[in-house]
C-alpha atoms as a PDB file:
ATOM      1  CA  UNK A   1     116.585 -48.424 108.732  1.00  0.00           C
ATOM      2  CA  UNK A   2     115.482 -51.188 107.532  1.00  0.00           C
ATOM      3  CA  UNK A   3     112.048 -51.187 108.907  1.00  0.00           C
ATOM      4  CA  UNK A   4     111.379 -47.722 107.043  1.00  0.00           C
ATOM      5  CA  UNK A   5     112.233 -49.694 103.868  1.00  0.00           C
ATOM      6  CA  UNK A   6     110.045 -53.082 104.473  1.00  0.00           C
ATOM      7  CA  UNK A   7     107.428 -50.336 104.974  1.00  0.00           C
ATOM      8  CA  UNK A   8     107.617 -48.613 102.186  1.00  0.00           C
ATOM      9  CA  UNK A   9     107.847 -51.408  99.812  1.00  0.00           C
ATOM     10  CA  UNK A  10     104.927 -52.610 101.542  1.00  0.00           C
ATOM     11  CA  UNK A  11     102.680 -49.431 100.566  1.00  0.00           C
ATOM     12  CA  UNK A  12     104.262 -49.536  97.180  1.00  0.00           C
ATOM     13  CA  UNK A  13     103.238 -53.336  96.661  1.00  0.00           C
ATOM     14  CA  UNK A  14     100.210 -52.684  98.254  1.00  0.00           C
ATOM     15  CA  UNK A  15      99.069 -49.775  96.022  1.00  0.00           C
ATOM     16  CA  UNK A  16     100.328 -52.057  92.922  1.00  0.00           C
ATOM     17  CA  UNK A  17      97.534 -54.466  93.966  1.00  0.00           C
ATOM     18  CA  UNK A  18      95.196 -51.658  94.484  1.00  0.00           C
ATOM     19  CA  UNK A  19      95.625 -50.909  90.828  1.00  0.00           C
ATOM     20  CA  UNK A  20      95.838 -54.361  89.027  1.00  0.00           C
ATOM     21  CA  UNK A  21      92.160 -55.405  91.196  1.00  0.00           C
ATOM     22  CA  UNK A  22      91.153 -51.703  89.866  1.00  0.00           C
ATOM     23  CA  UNK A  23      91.824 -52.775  86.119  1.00  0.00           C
ATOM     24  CA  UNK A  24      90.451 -56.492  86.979  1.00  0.00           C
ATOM     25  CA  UNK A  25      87.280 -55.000  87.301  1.00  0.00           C
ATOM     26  CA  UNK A  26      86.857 -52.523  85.130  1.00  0.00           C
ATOM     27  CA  UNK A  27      87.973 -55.916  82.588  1.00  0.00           C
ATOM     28  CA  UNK A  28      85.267 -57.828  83.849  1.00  0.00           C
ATOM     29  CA  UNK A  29      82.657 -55.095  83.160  1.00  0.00           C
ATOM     30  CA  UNK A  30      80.696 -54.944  86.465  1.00  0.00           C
ATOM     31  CA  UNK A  31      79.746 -51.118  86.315  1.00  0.00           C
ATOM     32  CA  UNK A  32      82.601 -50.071  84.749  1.00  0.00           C
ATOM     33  CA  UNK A  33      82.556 -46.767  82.349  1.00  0.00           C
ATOM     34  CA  UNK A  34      83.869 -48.361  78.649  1.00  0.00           C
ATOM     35  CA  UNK A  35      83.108 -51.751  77.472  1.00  0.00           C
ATOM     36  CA  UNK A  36      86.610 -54.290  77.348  1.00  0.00           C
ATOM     37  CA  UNK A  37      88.300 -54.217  74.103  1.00  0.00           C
ATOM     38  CA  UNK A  38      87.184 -57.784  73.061  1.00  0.00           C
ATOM     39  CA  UNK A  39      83.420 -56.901  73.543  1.00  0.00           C
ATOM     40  CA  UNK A  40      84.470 -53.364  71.739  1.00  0.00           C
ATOM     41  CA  UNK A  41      85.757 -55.473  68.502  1.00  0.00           C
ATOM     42  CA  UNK A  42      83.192 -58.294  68.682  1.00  0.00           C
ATOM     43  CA  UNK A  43      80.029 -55.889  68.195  1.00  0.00           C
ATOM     44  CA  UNK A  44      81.514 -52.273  66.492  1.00  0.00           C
ATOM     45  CA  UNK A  45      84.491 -54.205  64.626  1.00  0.00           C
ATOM     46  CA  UNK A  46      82.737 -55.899  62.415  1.00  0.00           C
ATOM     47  CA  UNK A  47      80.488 -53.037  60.980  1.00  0.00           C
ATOM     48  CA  UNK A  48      83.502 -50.903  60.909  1.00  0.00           C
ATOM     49  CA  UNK A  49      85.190 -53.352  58.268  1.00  0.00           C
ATOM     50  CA  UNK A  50      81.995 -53.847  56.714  1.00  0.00           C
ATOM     51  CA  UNK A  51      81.933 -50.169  56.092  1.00  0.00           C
ATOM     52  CA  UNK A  52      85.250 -49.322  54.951  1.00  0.00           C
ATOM     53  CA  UNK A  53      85.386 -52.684  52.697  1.00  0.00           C
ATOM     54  CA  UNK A  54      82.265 -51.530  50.931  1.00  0.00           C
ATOM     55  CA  UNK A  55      83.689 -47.413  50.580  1.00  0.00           C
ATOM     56  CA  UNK A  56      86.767 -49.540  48.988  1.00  0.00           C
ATOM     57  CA  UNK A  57      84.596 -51.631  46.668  1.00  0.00           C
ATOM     58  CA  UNK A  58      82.521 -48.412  45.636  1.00  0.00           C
ATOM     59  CA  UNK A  59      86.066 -46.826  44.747  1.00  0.00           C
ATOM     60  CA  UNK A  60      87.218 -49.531  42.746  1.00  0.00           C
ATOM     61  CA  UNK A  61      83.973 -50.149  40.700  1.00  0.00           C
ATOM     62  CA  UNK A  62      83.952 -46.580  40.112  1.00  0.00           C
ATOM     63  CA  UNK A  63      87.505 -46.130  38.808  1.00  0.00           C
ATOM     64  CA  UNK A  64      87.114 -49.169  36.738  1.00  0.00           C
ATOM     65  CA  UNK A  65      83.982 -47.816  35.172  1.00  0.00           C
ATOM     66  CA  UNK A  66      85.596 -44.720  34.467  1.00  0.00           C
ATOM     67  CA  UNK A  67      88.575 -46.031  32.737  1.00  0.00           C
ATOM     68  CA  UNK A  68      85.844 -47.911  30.698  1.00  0.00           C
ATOM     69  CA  UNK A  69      84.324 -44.099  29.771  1.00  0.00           C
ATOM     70  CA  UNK A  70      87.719 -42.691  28.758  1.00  0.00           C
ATOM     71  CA  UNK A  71      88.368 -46.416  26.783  1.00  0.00           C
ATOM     72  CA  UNK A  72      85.557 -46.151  24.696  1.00  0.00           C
ATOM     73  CA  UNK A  73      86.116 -42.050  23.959  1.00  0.00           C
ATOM     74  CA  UNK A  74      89.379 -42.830  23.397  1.00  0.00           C
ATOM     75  CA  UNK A  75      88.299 -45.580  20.304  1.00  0.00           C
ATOM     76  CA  UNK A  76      85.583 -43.051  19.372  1.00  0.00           C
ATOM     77  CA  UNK A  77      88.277 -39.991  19.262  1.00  0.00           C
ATOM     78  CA  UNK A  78      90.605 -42.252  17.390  1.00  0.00           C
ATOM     79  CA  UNK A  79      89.041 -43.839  14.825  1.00  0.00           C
ATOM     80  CA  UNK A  80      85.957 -41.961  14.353  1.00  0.00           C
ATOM     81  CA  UNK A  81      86.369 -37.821  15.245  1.00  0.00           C
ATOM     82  CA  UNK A  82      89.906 -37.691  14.495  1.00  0.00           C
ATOM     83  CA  UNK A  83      88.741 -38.247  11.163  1.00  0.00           C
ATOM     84  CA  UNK A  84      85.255 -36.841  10.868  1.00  0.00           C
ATOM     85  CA  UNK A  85      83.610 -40.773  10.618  1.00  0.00           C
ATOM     86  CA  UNK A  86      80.554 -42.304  11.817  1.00  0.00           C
ATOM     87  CA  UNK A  87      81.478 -45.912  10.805  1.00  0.00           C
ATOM     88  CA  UNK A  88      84.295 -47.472  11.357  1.00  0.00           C
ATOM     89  CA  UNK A  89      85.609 -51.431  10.718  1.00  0.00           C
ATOM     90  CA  UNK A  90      88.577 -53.224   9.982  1.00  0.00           C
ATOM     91  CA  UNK A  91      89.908 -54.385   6.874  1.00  0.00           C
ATOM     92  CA  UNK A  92      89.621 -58.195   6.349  1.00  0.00           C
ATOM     93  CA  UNK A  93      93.475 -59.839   6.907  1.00  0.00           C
ATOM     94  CA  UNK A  94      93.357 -61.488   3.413  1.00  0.00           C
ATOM     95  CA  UNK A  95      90.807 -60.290   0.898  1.00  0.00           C
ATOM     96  CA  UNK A  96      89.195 -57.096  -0.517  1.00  0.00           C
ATOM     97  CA  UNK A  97      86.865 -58.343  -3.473  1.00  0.00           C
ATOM     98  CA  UNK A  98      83.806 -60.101  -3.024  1.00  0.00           C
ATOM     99  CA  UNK A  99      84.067 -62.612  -5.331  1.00  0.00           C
ATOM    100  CA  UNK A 100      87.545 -63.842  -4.036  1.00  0.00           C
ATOM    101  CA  UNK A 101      86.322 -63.921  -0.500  1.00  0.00           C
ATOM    102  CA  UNK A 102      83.207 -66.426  -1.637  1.00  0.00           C
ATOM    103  CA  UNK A 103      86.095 -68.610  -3.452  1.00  0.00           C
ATOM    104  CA  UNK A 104      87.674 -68.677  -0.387  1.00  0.00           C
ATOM    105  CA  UNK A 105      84.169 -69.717   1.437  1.00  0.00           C
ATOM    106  CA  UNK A 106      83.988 -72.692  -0.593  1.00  0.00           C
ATOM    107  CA  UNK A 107      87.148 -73.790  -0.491  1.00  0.00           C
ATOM    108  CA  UNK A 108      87.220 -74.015   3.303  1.00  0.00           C
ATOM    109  CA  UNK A 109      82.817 -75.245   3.476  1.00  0.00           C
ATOM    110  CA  UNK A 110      81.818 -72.247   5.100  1.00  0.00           C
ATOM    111  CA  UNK A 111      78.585 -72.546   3.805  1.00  0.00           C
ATOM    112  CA  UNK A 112      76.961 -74.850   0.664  1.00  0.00           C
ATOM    113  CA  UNK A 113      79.428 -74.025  -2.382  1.00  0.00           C
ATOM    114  CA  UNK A 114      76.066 -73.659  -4.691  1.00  0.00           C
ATOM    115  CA  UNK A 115      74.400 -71.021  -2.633  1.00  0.00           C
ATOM    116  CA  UNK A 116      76.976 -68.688  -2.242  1.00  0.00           C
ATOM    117  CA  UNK A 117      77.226 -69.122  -6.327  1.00  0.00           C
ATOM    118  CA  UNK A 118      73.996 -68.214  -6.360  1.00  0.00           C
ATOM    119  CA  UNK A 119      74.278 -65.077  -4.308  1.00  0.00           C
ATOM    120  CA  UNK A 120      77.055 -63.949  -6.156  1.00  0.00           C
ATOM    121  CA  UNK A 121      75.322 -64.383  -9.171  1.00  0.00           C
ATOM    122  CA  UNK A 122      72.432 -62.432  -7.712  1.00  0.00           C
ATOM    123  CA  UNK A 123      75.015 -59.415  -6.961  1.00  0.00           C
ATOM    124  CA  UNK A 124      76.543 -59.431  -9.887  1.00  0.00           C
ATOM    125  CA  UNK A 125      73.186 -59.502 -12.049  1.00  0.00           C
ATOM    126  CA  UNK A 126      72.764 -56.198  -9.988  1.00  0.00           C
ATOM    127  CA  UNK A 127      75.815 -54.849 -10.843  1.00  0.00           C
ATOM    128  CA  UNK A 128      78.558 -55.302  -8.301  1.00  0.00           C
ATOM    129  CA  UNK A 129      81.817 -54.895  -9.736  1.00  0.00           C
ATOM    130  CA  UNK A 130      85.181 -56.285  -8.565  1.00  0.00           C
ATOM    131  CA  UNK A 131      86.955 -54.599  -6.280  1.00  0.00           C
ATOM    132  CA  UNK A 132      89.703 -51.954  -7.765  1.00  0.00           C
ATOM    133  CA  UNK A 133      91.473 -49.301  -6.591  1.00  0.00           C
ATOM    134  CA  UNK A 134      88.727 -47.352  -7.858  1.00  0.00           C
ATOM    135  CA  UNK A 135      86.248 -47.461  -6.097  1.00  0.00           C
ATOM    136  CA  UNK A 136      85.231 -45.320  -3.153  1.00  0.00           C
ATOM    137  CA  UNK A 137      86.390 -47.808  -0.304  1.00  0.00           C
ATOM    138  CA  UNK A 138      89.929 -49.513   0.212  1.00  0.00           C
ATOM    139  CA  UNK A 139      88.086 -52.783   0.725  1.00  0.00           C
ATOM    140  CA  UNK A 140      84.615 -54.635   0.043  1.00  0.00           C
ATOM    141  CA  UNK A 141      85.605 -57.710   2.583  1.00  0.00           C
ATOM    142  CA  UNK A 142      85.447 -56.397   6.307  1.00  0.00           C
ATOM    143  CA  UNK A 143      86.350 -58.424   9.295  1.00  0.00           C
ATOM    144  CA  UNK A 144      82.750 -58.060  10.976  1.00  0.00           C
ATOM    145  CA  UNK A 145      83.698 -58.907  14.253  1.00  0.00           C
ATOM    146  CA  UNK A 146      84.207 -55.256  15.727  1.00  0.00           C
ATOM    147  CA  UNK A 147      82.542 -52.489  14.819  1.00  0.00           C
ATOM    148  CA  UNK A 148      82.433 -48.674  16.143  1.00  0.00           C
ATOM    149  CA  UNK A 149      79.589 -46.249  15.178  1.00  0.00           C
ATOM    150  CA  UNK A 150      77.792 -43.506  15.809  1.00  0.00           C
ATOM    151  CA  UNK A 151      73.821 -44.082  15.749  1.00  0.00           C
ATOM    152  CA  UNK A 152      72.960 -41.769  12.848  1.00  0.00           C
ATOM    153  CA  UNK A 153      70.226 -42.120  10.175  1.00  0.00           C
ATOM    154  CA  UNK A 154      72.324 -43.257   8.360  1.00  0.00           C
ATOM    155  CA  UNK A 155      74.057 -45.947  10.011  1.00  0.00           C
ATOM    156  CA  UNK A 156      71.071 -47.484  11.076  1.00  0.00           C
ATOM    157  CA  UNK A 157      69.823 -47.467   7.482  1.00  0.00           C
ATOM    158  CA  UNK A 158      72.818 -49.524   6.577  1.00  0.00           C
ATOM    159  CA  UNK A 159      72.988 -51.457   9.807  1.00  0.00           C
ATOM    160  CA  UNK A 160      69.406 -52.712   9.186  1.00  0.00           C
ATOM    161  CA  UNK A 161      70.118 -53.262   5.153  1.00  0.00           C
ATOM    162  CA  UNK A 162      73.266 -55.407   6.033  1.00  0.00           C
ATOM    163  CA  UNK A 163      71.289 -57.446   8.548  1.00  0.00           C
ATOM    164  CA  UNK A 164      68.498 -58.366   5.454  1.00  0.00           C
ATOM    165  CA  UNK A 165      70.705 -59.306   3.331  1.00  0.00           C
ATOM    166  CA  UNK A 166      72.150 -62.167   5.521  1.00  0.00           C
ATOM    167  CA  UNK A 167      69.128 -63.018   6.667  1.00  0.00           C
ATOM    168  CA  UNK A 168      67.712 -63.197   3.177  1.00  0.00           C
ATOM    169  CA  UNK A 169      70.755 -64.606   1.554  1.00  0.00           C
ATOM    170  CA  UNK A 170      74.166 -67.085   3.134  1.00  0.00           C
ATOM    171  CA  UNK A 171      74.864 -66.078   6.243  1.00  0.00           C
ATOM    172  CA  UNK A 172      78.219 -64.869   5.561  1.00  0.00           C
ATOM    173  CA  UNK A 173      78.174 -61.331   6.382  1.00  0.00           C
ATOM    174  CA  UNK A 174      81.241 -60.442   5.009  1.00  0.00           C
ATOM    175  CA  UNK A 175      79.922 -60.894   1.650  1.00  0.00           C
ATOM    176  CA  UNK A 176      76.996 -58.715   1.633  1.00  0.00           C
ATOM    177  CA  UNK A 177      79.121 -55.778   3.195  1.00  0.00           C
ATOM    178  CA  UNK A 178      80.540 -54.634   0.059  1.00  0.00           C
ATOM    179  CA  UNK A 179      76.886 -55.223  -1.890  1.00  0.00           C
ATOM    180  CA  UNK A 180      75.401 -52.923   0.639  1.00  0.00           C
ATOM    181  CA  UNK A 181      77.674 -50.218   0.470  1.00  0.00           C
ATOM    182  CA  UNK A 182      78.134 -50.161  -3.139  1.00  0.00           C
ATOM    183  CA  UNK A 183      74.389 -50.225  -3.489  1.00  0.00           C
ATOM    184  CA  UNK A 184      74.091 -46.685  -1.045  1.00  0.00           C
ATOM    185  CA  UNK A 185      76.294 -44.961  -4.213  1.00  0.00           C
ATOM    186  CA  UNK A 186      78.548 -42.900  -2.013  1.00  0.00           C
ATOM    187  CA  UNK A 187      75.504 -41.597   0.917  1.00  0.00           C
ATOM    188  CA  UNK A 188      77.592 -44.262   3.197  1.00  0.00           C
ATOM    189  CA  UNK A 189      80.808 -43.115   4.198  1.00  0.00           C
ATOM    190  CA  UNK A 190      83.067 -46.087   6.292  1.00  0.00           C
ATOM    191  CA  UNK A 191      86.324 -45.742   7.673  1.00  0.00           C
ATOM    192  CA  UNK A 192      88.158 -49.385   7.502  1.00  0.00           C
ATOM    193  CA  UNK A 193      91.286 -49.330   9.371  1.00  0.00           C
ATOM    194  CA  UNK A 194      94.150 -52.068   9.224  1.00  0.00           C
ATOM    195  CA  UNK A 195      93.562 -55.358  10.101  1.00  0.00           C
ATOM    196  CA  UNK A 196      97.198 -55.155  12.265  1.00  0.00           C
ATOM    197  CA  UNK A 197      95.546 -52.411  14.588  1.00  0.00           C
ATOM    198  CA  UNK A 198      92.370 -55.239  15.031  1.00  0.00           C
ATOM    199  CA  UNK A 199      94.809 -57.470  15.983  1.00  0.00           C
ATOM    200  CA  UNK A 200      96.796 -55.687  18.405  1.00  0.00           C
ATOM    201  CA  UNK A 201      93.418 -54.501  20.262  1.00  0.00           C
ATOM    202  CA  UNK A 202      91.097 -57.401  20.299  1.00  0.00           C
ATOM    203  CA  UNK A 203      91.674 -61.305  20.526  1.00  0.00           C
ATOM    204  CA  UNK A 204      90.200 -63.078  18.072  1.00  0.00           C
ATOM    205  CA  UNK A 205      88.577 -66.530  19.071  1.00  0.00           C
ATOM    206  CA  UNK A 206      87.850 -69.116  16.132  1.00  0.00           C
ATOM    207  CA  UNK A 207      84.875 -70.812  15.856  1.00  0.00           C
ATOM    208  CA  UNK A 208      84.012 -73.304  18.053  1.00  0.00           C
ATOM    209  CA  UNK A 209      82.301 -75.140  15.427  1.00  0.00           C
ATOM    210  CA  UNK A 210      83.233 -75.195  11.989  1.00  0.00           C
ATOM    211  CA  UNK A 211      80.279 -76.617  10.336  1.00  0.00           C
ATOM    212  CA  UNK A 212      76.389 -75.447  12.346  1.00  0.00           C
ATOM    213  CA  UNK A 213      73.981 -77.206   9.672  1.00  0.00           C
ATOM    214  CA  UNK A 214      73.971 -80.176   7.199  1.00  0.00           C
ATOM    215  CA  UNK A 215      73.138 -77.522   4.319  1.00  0.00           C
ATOM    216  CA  UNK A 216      76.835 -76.360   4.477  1.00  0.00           C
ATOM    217  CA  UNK A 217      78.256 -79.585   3.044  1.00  0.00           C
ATOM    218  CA  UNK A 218      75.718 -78.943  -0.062  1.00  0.00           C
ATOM    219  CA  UNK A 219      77.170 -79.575  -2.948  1.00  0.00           C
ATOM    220  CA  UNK A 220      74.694 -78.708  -5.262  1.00  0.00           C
ATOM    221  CA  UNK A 221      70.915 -77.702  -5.639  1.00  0.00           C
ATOM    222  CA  UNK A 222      69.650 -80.521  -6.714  1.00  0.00           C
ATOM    223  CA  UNK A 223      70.297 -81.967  -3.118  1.00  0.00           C
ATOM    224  CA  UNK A 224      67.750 -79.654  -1.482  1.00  0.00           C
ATOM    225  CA  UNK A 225      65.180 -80.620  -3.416  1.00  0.00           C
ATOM    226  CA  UNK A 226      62.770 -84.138  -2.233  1.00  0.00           C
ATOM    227  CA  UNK A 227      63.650 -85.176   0.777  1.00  0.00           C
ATOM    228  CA  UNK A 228      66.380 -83.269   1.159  1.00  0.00           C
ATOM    229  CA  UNK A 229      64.061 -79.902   1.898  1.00  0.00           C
ATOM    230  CA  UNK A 230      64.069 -80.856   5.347  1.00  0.00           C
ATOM    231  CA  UNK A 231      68.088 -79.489   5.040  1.00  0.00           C
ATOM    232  CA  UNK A 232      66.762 -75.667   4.233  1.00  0.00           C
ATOM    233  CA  UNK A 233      67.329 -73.810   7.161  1.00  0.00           C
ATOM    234  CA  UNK A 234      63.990 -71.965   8.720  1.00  0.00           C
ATOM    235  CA  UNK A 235      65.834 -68.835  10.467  1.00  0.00           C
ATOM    236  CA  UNK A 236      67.513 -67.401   7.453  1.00  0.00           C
ATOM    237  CA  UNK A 237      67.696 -67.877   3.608  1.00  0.00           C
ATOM    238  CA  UNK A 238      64.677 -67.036   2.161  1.00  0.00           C
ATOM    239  CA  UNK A 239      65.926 -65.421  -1.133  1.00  0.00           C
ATOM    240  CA  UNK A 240      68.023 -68.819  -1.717  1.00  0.00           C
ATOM    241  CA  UNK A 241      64.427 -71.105  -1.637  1.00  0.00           C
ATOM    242  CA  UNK A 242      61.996 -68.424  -3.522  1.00  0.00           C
ATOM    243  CA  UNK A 243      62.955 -67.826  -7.936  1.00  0.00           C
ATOM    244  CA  UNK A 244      64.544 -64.812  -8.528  1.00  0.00           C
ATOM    245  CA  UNK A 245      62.816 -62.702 -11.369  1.00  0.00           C
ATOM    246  CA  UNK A 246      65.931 -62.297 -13.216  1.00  0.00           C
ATOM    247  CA  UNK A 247      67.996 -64.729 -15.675  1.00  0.00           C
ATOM    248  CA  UNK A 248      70.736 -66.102 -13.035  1.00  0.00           C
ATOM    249  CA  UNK A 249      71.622 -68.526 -15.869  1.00  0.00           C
ATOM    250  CA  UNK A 250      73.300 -66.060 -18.611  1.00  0.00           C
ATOM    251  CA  UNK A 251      75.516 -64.776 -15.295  1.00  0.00           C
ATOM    252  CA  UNK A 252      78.954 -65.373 -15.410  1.00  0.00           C
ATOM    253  CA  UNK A 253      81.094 -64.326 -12.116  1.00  0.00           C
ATOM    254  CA  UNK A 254      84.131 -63.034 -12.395  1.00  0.00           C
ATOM    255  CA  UNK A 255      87.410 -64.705 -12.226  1.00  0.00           C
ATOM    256  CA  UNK A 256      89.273 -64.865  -9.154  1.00  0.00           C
ATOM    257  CA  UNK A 257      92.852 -64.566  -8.744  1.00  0.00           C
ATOM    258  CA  UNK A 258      93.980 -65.462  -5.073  1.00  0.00           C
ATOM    259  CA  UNK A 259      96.039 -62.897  -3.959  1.00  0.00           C
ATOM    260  CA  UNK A 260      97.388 -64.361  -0.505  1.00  0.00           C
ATOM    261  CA  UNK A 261      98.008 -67.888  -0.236  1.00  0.00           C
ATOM    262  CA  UNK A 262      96.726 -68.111   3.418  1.00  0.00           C
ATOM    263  CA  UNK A 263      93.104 -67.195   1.888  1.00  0.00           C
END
């Protein structure tokens, strides 16, 4: 009896070893039929990953770039079809009329106090009235720093009048806005939403520097004259050094009342 069983656990151990040399070698790779698993990761793994991550990355870039699509017809369908524009910009936070907005320019040396005098003087010569509530647009004083159009005719027109007049004039765009629409008599149509819905959208960064030239502490014209020429600035502001044909000195501008305390 109990040399039947030391035989058969003999031929089961045996066979056991049969099978673990059988798997040794097939391990080892000497003829056998499918390459170990290490070898299998080390030269099809990495492609594998390679392939999938960039399928992932292709996925993402292309979801992200559609959200971008439905962003921007979502600002177009808001604030431009909804209400049959082609022009739309937000209302500056403090000011609507011209004039008060230049006050405000020199009282905070945004740019030399006599120049933007003497472009207000050249806008009201032509004819720029206050703002009131009766004229065409709620506001002549836009906060520039977002704008969403259409590329008509006629947005380029004013897009490429706008851009003359600050080069011509102070660089302060926000006070040729209102000059340039007023001076299209109604063709331009502009939608100017709230200045809460700008702020709610977009961050607004401040200007890293307050002051960009000498010619902004100018106080007045005599000072560019002589030596201090060398002060005019050579990429903008060539209506400010040439004579204007008309009689800037009979010009009075209007009078400004501040209407917010923070302007």
């Amino acid at each position: 009896m109990m040399s039947d069983f030391q035989r058969s656990l003999s031929v089961r151990l045996s066979r056991r070893g049969e099978r673990s040399n059988q798997s040794n070698k097939e391990e080892g790779g000497g003829g056998a039929l499918f390459p170990p698993s290490s070898r299998l990761h080390s030269e099809y793994g990495i492609k594998t990953i390679w392939k999938a991550g960039f399928l992932r990355l292709l996925l993402v870039g292309g979801i992200l770039w559609m959200l971008l699509i439905i962003l921007a017809l979502l600002f177009h369908v808001w604030y431009l079809w909804r209400g049959k524009h082609t022009f739309a910009i937000a209302q500056h936070k403090h000011h609507r009329n011209i004039y008060e907005e230049a006050d405000a320019c020199k009282r905070r040396k945004r740019y030399a106090r006599p120049l933007v005098d003497l472009q207000m003087k050249i806008y009201r010569y032509e004819g720029l009235e206050p703002w009131s509530i009766k004229k065409s647009t709620v506001s002549d004083v836009p906060e520039g720093a977002v704008i969403i159009r259409e590329h008509t005719a006629m947005n380029n027109l004013f897009s490429c009048l706008w851009f003359n007049e600050v080069h011509l004039l102070t660089p302060r765009d926000q006070l040729s806005f209102g000059y340039v629409v007023d001076r299209l008599k109604g063709a331009f149509k502009v939608f100017m939403f709230q200045n809460c819905e700008y702020n709610s959208l977009f961050e607004l960064h401040p200007h890293i520097r307050e002051h960009s030239s000498k010619i902004e502490w100018v106080k007045s014209l005599k000072e560019l004259k002589g030596k201090g020429e060398s002060m005019k600035e050579s990429r903008g502001g060539f209506g400010l050094w040439t004579p204007y044909p008309g009689d800037l000195d009979s010009v009075e501008l209007p009078k400004v009342v501040r209407t917010s305390k923070a302007g």
